[in-house]
C-alpha atoms as a PDB file:
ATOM      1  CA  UNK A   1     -74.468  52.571 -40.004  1.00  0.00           C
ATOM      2  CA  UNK A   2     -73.332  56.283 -39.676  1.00  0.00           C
ATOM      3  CA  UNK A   3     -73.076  58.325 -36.988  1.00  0.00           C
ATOM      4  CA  UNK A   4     -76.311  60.288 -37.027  1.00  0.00           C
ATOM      5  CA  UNK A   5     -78.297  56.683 -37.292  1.00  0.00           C
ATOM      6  CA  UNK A   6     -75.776  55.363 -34.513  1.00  0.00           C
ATOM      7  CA  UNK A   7     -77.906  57.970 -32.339  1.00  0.00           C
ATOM      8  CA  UNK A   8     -81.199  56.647 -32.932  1.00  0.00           C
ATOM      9  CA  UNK A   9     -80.407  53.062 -32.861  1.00  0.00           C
ATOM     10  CA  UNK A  10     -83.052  51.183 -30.645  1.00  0.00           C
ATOM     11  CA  UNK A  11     -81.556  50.553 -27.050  1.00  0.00           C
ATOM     12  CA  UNK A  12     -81.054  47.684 -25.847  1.00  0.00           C
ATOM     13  CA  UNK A  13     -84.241  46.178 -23.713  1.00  0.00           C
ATOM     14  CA  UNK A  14     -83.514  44.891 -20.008  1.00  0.00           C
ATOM     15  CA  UNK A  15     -82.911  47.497 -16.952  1.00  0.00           C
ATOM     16  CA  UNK A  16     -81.804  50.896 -17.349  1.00  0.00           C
ATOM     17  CA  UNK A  17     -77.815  51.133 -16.382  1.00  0.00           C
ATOM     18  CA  UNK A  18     -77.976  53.265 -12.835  1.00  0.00           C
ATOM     19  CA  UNK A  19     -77.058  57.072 -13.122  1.00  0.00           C
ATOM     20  CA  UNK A  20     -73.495  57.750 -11.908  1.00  0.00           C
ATOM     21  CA  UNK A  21     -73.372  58.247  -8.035  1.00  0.00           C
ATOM     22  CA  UNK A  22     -72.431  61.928  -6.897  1.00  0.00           C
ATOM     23  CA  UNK A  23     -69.245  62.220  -5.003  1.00  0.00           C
ATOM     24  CA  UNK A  24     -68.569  64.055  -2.100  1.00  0.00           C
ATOM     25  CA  UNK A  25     -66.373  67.069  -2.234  1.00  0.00           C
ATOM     26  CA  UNK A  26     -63.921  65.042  -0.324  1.00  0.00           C
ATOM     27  CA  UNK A  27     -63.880  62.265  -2.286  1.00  0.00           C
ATOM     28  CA  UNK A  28     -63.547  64.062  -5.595  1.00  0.00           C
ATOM     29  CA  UNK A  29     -60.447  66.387  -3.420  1.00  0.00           C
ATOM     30  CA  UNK A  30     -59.323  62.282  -3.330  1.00  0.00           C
ATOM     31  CA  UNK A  31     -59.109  62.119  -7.356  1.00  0.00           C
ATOM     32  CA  UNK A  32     -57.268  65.233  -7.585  1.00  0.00           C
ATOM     33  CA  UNK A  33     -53.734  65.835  -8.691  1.00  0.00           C
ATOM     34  CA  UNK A  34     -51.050  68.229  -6.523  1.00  0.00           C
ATOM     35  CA  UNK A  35     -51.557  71.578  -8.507  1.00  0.00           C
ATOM     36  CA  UNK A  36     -55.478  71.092  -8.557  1.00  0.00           C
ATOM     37  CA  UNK A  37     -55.665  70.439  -5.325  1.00  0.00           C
ATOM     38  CA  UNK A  38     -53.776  73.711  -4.398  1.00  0.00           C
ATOM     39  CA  UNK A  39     -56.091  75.733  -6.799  1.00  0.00           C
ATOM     40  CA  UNK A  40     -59.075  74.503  -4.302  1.00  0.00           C
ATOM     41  CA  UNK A  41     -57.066  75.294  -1.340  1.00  0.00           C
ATOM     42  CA  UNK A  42     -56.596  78.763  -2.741  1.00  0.00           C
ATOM     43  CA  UNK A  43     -60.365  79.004  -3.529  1.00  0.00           C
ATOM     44  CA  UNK A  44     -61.448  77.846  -0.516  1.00  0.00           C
ATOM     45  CA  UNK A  45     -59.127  80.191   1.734  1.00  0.00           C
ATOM     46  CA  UNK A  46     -60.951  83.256  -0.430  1.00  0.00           C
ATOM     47  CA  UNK A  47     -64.666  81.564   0.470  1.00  0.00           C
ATOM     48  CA  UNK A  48     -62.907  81.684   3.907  1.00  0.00           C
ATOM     49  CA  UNK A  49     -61.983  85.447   4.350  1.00  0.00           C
ATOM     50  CA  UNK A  50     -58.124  85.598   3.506  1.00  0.00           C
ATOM     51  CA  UNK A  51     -57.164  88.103   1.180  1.00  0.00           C
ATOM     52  CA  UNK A  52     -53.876  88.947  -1.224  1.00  0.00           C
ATOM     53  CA  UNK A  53     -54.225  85.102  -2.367  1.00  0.00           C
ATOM     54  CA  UNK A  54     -51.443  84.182  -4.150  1.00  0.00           C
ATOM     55  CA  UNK A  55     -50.648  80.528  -5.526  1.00  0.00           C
ATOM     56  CA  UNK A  56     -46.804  79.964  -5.727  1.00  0.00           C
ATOM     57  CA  UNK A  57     -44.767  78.546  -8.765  1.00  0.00           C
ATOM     58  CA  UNK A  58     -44.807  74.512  -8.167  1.00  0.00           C
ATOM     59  CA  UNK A  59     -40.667  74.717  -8.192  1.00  0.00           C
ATOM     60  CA  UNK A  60     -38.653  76.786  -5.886  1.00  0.00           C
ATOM     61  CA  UNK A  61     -41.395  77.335  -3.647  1.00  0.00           C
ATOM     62  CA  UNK A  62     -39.423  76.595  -0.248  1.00  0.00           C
ATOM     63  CA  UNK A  63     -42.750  74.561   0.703  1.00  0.00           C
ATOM     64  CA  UNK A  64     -45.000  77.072   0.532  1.00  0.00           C
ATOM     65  CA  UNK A  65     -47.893  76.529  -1.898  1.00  0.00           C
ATOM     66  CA  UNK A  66     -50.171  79.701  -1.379  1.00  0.00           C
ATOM     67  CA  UNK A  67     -49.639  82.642   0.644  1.00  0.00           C
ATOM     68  CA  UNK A  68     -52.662  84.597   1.761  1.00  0.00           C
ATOM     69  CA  UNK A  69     -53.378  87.891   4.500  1.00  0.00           C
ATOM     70  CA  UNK A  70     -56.122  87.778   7.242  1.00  0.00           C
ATOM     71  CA  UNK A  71     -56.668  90.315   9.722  1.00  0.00           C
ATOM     72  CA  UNK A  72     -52.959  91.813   9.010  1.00  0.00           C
ATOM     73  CA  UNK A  73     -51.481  88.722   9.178  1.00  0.00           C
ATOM     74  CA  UNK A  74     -49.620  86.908   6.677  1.00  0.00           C
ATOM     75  CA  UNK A  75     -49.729  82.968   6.404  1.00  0.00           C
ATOM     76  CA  UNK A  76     -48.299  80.509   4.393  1.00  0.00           C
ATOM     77  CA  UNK A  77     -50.073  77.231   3.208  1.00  0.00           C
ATOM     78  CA  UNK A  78     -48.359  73.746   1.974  1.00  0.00           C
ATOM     79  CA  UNK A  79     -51.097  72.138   0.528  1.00  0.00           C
ATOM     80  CA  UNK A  80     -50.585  68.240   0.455  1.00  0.00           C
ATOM     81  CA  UNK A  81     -52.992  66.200  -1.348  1.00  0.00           C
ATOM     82  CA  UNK A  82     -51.613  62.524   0.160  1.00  0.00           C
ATOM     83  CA  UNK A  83     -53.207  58.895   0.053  1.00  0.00           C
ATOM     84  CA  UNK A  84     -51.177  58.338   3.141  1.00  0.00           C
ATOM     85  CA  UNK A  85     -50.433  60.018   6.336  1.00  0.00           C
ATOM     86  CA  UNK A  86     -48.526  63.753   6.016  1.00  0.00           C
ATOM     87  CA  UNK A  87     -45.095  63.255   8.168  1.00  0.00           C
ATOM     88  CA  UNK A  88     -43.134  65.893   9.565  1.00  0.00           C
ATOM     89  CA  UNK A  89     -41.066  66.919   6.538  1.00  0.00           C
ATOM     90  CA  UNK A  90     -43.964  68.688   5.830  1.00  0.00           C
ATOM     91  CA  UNK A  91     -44.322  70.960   8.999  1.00  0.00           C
ATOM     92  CA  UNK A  92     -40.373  71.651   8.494  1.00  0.00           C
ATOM     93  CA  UNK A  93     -40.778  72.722   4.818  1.00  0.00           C
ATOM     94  CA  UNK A  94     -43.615  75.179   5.237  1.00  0.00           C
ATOM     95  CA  UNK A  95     -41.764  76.374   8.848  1.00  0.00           C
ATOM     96  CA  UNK A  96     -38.880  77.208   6.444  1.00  0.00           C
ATOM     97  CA  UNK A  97     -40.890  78.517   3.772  1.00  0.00           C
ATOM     98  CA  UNK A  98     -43.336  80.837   6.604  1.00  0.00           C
ATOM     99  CA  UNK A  99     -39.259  82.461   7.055  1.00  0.00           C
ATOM    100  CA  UNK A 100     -38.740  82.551   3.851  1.00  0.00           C
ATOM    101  CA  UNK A 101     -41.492  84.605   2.665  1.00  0.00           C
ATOM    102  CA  UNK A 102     -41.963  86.614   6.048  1.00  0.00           C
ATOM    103  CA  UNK A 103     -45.049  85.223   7.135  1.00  0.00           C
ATOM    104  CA  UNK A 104     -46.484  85.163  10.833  1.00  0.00           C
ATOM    105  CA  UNK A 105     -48.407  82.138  10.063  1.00  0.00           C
ATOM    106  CA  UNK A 106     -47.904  78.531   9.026  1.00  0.00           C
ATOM    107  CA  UNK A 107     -50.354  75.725   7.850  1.00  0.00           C
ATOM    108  CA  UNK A 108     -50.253  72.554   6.300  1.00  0.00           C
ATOM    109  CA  UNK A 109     -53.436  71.508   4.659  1.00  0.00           C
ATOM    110  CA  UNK A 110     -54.109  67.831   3.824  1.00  0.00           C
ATOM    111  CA  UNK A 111     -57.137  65.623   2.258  1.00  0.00           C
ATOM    112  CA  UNK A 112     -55.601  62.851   5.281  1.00  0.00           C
ATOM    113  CA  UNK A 113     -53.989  62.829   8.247  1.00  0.00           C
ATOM    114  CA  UNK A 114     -50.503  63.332  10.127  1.00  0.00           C
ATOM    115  CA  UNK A 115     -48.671  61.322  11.779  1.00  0.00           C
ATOM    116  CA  UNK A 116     -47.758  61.725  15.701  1.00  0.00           C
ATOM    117  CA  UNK A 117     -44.279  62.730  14.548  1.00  0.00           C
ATOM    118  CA  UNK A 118     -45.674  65.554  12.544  1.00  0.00           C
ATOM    119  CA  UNK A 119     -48.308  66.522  15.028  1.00  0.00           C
ATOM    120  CA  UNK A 120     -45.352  66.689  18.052  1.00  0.00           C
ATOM    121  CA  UNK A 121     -43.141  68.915  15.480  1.00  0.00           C
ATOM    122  CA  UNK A 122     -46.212  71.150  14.589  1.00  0.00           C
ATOM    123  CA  UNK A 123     -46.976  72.337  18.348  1.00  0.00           C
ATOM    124  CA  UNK A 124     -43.172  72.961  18.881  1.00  0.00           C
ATOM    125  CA  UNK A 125     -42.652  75.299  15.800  1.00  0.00           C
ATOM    126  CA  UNK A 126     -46.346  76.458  16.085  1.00  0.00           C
ATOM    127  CA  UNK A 127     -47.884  75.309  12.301  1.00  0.00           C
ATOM    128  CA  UNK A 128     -51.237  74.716  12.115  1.00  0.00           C
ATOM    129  CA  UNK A 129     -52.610  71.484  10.409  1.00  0.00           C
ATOM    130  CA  UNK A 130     -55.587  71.319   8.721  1.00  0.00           C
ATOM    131  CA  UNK A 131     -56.348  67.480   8.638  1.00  0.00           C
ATOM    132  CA  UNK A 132     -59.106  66.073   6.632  1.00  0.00           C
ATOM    133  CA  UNK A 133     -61.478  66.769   9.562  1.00  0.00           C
ATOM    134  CA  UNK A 134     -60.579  69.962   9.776  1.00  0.00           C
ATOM    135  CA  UNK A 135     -60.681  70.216   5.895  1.00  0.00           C
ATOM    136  CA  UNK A 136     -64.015  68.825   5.826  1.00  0.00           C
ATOM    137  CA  UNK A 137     -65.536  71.530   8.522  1.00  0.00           C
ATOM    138  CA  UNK A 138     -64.118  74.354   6.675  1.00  0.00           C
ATOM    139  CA  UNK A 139     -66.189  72.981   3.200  1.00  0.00           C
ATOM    140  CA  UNK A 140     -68.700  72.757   5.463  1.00  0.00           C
ATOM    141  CA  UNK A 141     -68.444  76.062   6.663  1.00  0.00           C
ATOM    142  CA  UNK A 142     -68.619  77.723   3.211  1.00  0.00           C
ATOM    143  CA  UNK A 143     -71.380  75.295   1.963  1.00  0.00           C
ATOM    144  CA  UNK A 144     -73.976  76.893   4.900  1.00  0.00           C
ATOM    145  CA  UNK A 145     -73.707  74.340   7.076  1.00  0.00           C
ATOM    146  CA  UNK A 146     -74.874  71.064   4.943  1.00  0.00           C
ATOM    147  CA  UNK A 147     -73.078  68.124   6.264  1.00  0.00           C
ATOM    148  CA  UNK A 148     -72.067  66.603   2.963  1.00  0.00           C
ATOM    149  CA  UNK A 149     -72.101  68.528  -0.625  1.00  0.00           C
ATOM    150  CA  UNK A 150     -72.103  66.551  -3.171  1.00  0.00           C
ATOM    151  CA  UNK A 151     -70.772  67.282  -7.141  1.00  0.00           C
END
């Protein structure tokens, strides 16, 4: 049988296989790798009103993935796209990296959580985290409000 007939071939009888569920923008930001994970991050801060977005080599980048300006201000983002909890490493590397590249501002972005470690070194150094919570309401906030989006 050739390919053209393979196309027309009678289907099978019995019930009809179920359409492929939709996922939620949070579970497909689950599925994603490091560097595609940043590119939403980057998208997402522009839906959010930063400006000057600008997505950093994936070497070298003294743990700063994007660097963006708001109202004058300039803040650096690690964006970590984790199955587990974010530790503190992570507020230290984009604390270094905020120096680094002579930002004001400092944020770690995650598709999880942090642990308490990481939460206690983020109010002492003053770095923002962006937990999957907080993640979630800023989709949300782009997306008009809905409560889940689906893709």
């Amino acid at each position: 049988m050739g390919f053209l007939s393979s196309l027309f071939k009678p289907k099978a009888k019995g019930p009809s296989p179920e359409p492929p569920r939709k996922k939620t923008i949070l579970e497909r930001i689950d599925e994603m790798e490091g560097a595609e994970f940043e590119r939403f991050c980057a998208a997402l801060l522009d839906d959010l009103g930063y400006q000057q977005i600008h997505v950093t080599k994936s070497t070298g980048d003294q743990g700063v993935d994007i660097i963006a300006t708001r109202n004058g201000l300039r803040w650096a983002f690690q964006c970590k796209r984790y199955a587990s909890k974010i530790g503190n490493a992570a507020i230290q590397q984009v604390n270094t990296g905020k120096m680094m590249y002579s930002c004001q501002k400092a944020v770690v972005i995650t598709n999880n959580y942090f642990t308490s470690g990481a939460v206690k070194a983020a109010k002492a150094v003053g770095v923002e985290l962006w937990d999957r919570d907080v993640l979630s309401d800023k989709i949300n906030r782009v997306a008009g409000g809905r409560n889940k989006i689906y893709i």
